[in-house]
PDB file of N, CA and C in Angstrom:
ATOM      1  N   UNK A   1      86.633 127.589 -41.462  1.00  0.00           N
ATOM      2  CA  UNK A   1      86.128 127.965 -42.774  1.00  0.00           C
ATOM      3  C   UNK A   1      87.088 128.968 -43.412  1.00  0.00           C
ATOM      4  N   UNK A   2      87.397 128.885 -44.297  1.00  0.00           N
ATOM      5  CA  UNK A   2      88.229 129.737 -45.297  1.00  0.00           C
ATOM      6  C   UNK A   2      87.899 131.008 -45.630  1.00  0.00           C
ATOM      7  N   UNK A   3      88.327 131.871 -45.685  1.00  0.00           N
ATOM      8  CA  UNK A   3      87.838 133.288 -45.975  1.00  0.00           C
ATOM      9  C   UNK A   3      86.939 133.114 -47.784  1.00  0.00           C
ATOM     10  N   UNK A   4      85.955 134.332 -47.316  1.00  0.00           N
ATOM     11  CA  UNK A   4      85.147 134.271 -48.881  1.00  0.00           C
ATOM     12  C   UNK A   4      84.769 135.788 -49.159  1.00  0.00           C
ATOM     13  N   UNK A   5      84.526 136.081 -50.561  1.00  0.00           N
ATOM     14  CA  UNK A   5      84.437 137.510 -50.701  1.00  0.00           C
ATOM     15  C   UNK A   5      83.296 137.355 -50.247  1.00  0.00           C
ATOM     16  N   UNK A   6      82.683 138.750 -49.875  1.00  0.00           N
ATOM     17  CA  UNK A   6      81.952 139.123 -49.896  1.00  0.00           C
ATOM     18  C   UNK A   6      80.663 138.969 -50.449  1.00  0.00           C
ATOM     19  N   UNK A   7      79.545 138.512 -50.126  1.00  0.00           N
ATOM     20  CA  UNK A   7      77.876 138.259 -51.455  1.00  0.00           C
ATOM     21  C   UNK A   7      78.613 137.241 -52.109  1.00  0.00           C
ATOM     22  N   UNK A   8      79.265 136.656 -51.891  1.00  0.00           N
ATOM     23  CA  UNK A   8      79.675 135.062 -52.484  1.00  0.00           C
ATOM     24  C   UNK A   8      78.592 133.757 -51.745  1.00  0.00           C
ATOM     25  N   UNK A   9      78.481 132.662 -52.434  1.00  0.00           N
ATOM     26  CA  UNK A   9      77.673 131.574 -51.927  1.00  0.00           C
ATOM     27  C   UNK A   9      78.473 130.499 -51.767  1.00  0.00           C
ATOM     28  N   UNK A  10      78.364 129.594 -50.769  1.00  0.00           N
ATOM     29  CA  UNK A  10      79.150 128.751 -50.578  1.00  0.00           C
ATOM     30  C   UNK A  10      78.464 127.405 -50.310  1.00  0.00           C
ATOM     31  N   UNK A  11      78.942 126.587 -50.888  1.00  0.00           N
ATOM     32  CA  UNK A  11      78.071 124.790 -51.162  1.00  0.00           C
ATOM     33  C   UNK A  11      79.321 123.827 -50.359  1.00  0.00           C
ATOM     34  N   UNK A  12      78.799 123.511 -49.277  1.00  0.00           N
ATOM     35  CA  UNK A  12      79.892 122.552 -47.976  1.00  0.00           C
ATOM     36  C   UNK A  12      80.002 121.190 -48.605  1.00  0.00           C
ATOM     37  N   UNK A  13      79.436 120.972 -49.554  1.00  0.00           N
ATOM     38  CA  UNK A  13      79.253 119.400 -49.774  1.00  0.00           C
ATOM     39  C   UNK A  13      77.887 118.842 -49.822  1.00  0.00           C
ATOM     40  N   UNK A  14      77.184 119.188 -48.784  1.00  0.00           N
ATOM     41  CA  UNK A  14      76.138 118.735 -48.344  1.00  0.00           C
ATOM     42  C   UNK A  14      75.016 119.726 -49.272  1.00  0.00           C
ATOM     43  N   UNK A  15      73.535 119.476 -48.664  1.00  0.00           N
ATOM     44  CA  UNK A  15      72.938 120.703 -49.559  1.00  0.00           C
ATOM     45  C   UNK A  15      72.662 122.203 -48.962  1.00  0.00           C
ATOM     46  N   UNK A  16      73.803 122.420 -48.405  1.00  0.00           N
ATOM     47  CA  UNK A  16      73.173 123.473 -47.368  1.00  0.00           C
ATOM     48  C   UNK A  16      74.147 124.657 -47.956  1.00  0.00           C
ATOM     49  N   UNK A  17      73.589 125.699 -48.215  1.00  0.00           N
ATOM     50  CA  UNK A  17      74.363 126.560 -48.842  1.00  0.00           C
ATOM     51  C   UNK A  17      74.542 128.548 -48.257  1.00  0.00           C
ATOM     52  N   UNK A  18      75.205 129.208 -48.136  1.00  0.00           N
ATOM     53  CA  UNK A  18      75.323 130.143 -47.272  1.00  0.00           C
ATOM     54  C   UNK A  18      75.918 131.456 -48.365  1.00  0.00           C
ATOM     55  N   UNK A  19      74.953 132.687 -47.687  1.00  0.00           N
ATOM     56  CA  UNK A  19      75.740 133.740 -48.808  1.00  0.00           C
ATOM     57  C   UNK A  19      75.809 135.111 -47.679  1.00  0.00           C
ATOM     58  N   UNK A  20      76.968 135.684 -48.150  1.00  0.00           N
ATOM     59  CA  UNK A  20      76.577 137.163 -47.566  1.00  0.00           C
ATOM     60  C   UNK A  20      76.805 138.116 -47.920  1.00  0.00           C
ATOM     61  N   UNK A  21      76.198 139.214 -47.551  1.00  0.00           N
ATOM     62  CA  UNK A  21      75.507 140.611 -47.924  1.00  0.00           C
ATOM     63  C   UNK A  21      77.185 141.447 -48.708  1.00  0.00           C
ATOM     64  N   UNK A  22      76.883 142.229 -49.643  1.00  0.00           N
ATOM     65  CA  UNK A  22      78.210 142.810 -50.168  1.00  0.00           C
ATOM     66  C   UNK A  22      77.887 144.351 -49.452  1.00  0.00           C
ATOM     67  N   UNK A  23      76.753 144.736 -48.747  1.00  0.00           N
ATOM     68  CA  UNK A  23      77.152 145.602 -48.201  1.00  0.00           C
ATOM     69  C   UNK A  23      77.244 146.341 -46.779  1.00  0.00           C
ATOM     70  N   UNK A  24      76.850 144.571 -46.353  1.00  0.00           N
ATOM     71  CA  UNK A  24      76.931 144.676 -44.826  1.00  0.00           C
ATOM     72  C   UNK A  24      77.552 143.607 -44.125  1.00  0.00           C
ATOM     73  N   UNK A  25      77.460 142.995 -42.883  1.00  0.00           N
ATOM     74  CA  UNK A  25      78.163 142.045 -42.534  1.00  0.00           C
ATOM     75  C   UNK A  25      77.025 140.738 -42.029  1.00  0.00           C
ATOM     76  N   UNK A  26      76.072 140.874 -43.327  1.00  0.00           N
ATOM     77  CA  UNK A  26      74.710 139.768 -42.697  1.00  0.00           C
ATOM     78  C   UNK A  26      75.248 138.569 -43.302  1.00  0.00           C
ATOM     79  N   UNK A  27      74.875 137.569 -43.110  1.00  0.00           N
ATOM     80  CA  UNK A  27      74.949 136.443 -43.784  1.00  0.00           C
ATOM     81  C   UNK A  27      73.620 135.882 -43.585  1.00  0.00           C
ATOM     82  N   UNK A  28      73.942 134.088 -44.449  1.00  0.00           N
ATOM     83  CA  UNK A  28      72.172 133.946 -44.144  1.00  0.00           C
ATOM     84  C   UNK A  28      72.965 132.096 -44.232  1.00  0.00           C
ATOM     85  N   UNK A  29      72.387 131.089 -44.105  1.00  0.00           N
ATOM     86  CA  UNK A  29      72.052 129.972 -44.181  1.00  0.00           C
ATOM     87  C   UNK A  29      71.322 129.145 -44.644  1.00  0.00           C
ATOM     88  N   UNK A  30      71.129 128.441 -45.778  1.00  0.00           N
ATOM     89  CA  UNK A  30      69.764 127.645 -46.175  1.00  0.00           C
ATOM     90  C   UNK A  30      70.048 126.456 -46.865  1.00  0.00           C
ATOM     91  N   UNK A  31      68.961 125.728 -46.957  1.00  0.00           N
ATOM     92  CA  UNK A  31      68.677 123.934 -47.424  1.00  0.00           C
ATOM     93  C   UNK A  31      68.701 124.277 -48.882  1.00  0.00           C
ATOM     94  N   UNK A  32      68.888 125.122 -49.166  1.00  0.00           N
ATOM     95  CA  UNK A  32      68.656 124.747 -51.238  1.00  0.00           C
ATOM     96  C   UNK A  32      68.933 126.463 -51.575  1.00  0.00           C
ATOM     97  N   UNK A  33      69.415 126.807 -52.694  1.00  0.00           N
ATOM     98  CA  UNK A  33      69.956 128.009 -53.342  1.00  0.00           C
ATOM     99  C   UNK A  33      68.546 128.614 -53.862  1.00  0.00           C
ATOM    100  N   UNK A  34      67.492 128.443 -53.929  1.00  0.00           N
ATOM    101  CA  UNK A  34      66.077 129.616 -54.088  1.00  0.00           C
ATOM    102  C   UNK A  34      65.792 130.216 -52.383  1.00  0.00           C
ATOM    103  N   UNK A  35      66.107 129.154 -51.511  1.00  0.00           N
ATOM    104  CA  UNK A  35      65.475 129.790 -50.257  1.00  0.00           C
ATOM    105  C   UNK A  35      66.699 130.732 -49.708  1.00  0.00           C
ATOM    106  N   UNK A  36      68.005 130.563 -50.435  1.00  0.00           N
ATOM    107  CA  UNK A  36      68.768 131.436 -50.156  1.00  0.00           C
ATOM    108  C   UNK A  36      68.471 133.074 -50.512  1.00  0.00           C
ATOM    109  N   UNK A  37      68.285 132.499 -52.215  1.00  0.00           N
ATOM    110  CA  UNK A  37      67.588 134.026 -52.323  1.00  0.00           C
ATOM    111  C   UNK A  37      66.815 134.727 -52.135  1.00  0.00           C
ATOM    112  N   UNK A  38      65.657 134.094 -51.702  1.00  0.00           N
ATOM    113  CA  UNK A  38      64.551 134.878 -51.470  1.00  0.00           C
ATOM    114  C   UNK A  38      64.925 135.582 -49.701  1.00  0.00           C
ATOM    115  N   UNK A  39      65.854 135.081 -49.072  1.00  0.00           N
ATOM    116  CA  UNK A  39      66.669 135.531 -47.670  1.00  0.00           C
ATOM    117  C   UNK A  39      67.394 136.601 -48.301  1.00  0.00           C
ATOM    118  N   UNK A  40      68.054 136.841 -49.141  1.00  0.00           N
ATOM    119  CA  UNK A  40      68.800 137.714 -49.117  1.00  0.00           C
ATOM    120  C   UNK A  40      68.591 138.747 -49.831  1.00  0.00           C
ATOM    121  N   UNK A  41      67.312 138.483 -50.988  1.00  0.00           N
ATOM    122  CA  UNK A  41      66.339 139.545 -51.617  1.00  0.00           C
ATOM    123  C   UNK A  41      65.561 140.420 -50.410  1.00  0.00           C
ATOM    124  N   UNK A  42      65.018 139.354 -49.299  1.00  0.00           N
ATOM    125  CA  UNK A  42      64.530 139.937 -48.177  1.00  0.00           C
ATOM    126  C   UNK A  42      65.491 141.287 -47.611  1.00  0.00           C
ATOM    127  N   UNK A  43      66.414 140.597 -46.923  1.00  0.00           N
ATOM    128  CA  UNK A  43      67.218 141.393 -46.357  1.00  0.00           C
ATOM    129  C   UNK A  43      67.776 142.704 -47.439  1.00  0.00           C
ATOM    130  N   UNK A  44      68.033 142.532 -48.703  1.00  0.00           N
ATOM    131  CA  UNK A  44      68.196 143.919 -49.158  1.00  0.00           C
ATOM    132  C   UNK A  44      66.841 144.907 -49.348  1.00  0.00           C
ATOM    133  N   UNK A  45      65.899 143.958 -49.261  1.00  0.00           N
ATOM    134  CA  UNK A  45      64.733 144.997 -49.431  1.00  0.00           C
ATOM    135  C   UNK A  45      64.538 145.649 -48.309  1.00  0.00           C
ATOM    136  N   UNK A  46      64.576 145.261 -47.257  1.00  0.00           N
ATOM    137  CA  UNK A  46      64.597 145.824 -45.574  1.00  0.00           C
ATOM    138  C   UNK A  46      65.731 146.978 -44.940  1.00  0.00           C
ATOM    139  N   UNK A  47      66.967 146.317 -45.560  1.00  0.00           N
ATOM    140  CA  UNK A  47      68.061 147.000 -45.046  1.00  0.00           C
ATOM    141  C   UNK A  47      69.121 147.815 -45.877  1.00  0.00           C
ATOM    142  N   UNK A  48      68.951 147.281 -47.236  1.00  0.00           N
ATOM    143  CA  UNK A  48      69.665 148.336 -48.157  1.00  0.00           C
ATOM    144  C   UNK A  48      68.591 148.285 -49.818  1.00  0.00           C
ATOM    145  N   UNK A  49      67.338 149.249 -49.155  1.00  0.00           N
ATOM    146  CA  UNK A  49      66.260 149.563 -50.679  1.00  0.00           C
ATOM    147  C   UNK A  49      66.880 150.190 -51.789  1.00  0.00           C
ATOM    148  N   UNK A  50      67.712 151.337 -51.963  1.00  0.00           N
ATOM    149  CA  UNK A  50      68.433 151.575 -53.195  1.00  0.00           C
ATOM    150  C   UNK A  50      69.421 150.648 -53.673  1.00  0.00           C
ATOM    151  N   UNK A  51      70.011 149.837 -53.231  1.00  0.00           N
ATOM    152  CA  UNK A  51      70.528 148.526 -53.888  1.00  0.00           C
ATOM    153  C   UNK A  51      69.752 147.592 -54.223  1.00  0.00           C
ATOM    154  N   UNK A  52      68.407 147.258 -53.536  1.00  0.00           N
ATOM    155  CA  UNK A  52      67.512 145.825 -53.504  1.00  0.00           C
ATOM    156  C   UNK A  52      67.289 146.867 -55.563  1.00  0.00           C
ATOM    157  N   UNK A  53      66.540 147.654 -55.486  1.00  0.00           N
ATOM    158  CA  UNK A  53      65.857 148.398 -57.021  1.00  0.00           C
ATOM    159  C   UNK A  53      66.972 148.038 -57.834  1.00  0.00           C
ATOM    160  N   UNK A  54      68.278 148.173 -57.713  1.00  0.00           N
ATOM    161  CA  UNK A  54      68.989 147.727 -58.698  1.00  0.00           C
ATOM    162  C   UNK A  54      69.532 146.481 -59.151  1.00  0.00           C
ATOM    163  N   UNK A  55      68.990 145.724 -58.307  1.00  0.00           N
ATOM    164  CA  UNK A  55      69.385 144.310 -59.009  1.00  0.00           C
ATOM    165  C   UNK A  55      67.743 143.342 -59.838  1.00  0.00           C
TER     166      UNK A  55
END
């Protein structure tokens, strides 16, 4: 796999699409781009709350 910035999303072809965190080193995996976000809305609300309030 090719290097990607950071909190970038990435679409393989298929429908499976992958993003990760700009301020940690999480990533996430999912079947369609809403279940992505609601993974990665999760994870900033859990692990970085003064960033989750600002977006």
């Amino acid at each position: 796999m090719s290097r990607r910035r950071p909190g970038s999303y990435v679409r393989d072809g298929s429908d499976v699409v992958e993003r990760g965190c700009t301020h940690c080193d999480w990533s996430a995996v999912a079947d369609s781009y809403p279940e992505l976000v609601e993974q990665y809305q999760q994870h900033l609300r859990a692990e970085h709350p003064t960033a989750w309030l600002r977006t």
